[in-house]
N, C-alpha and C. Protein backbone atom coordinates (compact mmCIF):
# COMPACT_ATOMS: atom_id res chain seq x y z
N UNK A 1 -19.83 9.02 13.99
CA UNK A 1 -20.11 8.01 12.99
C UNK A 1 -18.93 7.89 12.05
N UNK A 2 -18.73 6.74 11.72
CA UNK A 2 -17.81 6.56 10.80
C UNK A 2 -18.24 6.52 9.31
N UNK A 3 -17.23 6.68 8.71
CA UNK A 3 -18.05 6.62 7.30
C UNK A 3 -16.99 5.52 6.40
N UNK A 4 -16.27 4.74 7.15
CA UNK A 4 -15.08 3.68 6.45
C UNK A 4 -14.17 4.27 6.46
N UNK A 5 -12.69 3.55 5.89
CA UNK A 5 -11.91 3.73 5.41
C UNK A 5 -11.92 4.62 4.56
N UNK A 6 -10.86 5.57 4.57
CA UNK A 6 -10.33 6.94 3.74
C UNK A 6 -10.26 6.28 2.57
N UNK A 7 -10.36 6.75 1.30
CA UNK A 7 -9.51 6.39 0.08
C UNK A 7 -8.68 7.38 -0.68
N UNK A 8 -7.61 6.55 -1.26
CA UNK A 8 -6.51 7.47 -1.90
C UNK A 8 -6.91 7.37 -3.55
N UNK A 9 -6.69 8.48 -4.39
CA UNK A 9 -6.50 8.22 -5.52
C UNK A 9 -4.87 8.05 -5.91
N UNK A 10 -5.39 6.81 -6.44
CA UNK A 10 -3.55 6.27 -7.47
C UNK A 10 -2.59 7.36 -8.30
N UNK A 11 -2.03 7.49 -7.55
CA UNK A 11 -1.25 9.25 -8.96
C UNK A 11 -0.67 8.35 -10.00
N UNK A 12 -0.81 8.83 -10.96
CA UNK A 12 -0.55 8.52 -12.34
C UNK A 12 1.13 8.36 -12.30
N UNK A 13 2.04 6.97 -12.65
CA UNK A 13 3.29 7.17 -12.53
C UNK A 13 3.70 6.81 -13.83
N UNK A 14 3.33 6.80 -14.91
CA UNK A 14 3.82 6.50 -16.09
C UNK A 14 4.43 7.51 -16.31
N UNK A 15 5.98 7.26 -16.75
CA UNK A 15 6.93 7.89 -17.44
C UNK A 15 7.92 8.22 -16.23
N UNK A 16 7.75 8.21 -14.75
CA UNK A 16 8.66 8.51 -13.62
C UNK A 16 9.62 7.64 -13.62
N UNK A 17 10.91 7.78 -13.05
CA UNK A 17 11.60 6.66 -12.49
C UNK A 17 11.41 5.91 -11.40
N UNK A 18 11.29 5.30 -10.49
CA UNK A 18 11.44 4.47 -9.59
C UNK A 18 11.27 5.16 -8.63
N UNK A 19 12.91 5.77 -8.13
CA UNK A 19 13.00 6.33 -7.07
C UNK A 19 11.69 7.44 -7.30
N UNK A 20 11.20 8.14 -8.13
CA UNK A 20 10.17 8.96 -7.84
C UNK A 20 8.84 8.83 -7.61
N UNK A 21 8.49 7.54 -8.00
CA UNK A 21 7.25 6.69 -7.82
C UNK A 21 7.22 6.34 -6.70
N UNK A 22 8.39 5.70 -6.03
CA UNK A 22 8.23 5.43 -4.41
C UNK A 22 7.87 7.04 -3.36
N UNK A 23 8.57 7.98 -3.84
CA UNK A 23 8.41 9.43 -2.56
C UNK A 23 7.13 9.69 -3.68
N UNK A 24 6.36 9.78 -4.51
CA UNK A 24 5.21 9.94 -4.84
C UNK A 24 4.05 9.08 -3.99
N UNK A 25 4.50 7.78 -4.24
CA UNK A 25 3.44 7.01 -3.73
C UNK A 25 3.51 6.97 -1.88
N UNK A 26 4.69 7.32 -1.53
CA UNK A 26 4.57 7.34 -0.11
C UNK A 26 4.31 8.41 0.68
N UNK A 27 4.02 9.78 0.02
CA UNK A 27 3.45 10.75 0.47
C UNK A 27 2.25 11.20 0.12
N UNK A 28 1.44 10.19 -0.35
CA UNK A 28 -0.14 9.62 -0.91
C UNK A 28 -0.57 9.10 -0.11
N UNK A 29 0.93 8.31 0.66
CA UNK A 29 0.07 6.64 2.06
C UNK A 29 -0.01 5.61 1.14
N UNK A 30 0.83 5.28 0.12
CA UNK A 30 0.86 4.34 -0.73
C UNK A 30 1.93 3.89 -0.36
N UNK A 31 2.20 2.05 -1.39
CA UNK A 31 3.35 1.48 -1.37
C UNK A 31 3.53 1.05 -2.50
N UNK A 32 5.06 1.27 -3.01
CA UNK A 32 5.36 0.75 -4.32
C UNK A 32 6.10 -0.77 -3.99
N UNK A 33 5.30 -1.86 -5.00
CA UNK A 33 4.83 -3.53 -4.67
C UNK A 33 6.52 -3.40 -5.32
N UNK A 34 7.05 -4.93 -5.77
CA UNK A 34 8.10 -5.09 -6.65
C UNK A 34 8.59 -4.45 -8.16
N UNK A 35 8.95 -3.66 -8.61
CA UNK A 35 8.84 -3.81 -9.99
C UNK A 35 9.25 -4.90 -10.61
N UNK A 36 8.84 -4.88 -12.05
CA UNK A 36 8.93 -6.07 -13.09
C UNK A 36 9.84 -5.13 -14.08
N UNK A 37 10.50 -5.34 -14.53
CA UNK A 37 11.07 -5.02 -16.11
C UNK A 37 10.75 -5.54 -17.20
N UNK A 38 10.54 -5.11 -18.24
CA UNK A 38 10.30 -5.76 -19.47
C UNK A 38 10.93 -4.38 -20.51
N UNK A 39 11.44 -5.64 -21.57
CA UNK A 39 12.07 -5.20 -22.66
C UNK A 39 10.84 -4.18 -23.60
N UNK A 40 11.06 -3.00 -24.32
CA UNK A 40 10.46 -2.58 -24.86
C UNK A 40 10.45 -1.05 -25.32
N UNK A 41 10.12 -0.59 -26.27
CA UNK A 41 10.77 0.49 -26.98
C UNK A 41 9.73 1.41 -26.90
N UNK A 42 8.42 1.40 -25.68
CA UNK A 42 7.35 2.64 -25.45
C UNK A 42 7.92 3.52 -24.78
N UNK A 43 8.91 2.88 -23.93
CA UNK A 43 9.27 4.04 -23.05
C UNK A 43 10.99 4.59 -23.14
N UNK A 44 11.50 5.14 -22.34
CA UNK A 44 12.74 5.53 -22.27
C UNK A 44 13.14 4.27 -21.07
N UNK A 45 14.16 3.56 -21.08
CA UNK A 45 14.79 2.71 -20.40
C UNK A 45 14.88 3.34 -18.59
N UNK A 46 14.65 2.33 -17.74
CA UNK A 46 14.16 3.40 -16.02
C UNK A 46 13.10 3.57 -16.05
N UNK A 47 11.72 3.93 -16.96
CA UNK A 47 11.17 4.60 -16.59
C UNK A 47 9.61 3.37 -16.33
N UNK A 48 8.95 3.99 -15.89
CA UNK A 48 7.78 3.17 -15.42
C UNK A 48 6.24 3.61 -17.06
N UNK A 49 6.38 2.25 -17.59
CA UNK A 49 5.52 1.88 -18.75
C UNK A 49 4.04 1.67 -18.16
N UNK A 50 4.07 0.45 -17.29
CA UNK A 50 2.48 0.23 -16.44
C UNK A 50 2.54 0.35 -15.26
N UNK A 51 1.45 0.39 -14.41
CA UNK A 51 1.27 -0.07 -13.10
C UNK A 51 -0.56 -0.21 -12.82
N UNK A 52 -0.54 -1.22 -11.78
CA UNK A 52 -1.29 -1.89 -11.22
C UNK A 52 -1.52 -1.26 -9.93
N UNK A 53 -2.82 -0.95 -8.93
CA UNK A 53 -4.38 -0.47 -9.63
C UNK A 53 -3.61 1.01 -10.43
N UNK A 54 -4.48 1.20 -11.81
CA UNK A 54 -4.29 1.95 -12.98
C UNK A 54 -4.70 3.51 -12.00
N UNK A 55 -3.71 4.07 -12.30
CA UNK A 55 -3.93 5.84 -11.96
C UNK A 55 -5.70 6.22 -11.86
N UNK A 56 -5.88 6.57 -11.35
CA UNK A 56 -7.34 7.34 -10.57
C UNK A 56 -8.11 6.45 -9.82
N UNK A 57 -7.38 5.37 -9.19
CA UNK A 57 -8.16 4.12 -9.16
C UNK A 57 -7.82 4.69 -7.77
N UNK A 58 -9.38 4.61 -7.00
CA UNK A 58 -9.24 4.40 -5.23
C UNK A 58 -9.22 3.37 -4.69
N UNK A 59 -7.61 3.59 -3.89
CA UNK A 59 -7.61 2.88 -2.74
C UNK A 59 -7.22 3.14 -1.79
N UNK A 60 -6.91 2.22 -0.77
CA UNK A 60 -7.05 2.09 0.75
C UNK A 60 -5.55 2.43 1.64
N UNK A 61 -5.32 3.13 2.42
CA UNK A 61 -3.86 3.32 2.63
C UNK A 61 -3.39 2.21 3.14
N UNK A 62 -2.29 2.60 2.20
CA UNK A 62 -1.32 1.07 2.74
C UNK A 62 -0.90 0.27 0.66
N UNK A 63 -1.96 0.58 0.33
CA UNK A 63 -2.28 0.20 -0.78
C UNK A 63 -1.05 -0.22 -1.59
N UNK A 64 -0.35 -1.83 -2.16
CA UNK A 64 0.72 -1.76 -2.95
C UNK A 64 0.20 -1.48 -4.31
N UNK A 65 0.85 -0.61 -5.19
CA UNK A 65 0.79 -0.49 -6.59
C UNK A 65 2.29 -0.84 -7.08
N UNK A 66 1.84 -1.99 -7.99
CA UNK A 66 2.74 -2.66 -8.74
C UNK A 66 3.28 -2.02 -9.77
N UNK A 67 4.21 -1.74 -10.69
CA UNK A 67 4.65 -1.10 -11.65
C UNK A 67 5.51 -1.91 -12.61
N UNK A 68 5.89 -1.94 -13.87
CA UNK A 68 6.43 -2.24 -14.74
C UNK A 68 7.30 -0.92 -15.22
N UNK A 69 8.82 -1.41 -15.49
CA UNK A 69 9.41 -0.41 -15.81
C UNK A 69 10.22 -1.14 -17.24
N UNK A 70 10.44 0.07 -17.98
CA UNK A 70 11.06 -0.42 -19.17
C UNK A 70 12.86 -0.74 -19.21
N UNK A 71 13.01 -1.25 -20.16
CA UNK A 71 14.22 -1.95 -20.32
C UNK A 71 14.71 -1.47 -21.75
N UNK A 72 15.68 -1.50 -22.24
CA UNK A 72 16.31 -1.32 -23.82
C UNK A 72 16.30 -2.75 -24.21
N UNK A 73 15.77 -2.48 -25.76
CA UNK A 73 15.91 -3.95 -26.07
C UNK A 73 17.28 -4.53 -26.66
């Protein structure tokens, strides 16, 4: 019997850089979508401010999580 599709929980990438969000999310069975940049003084410049589905959120492998990374203003 099957019981569906596996699900992954989203690892939390706020505050990583890039390159570490991608070998995070791809040894989960995740995919990191495009980033966006935006100007703004929450984070340290590189580093990832948001992402889309939000950390603990299950999903499906294969799954893109979108991210926002910060910029210096």
């Amino acid at each position: 019997m099957s019981r569906g599709a596996p699900t992954i929980s989203v690892p939390d990438l706020l505050g990583m850089s890039i390159a570490d969000a991608r070998t995070r999310l791809e040894l989960d069975g995740l995919q990191l979508g495009t980033p966006t940049r935006r100007t703004t003084t929450d984070g340290a410049p590189g580093t990832i401010i948001a992402q889309r589905p939000a950390a603990g959120t299950l999903a499906s492998p294969g799954t893109v999580v979108d991210i926002v990374v910060a910029r210096s203003p």
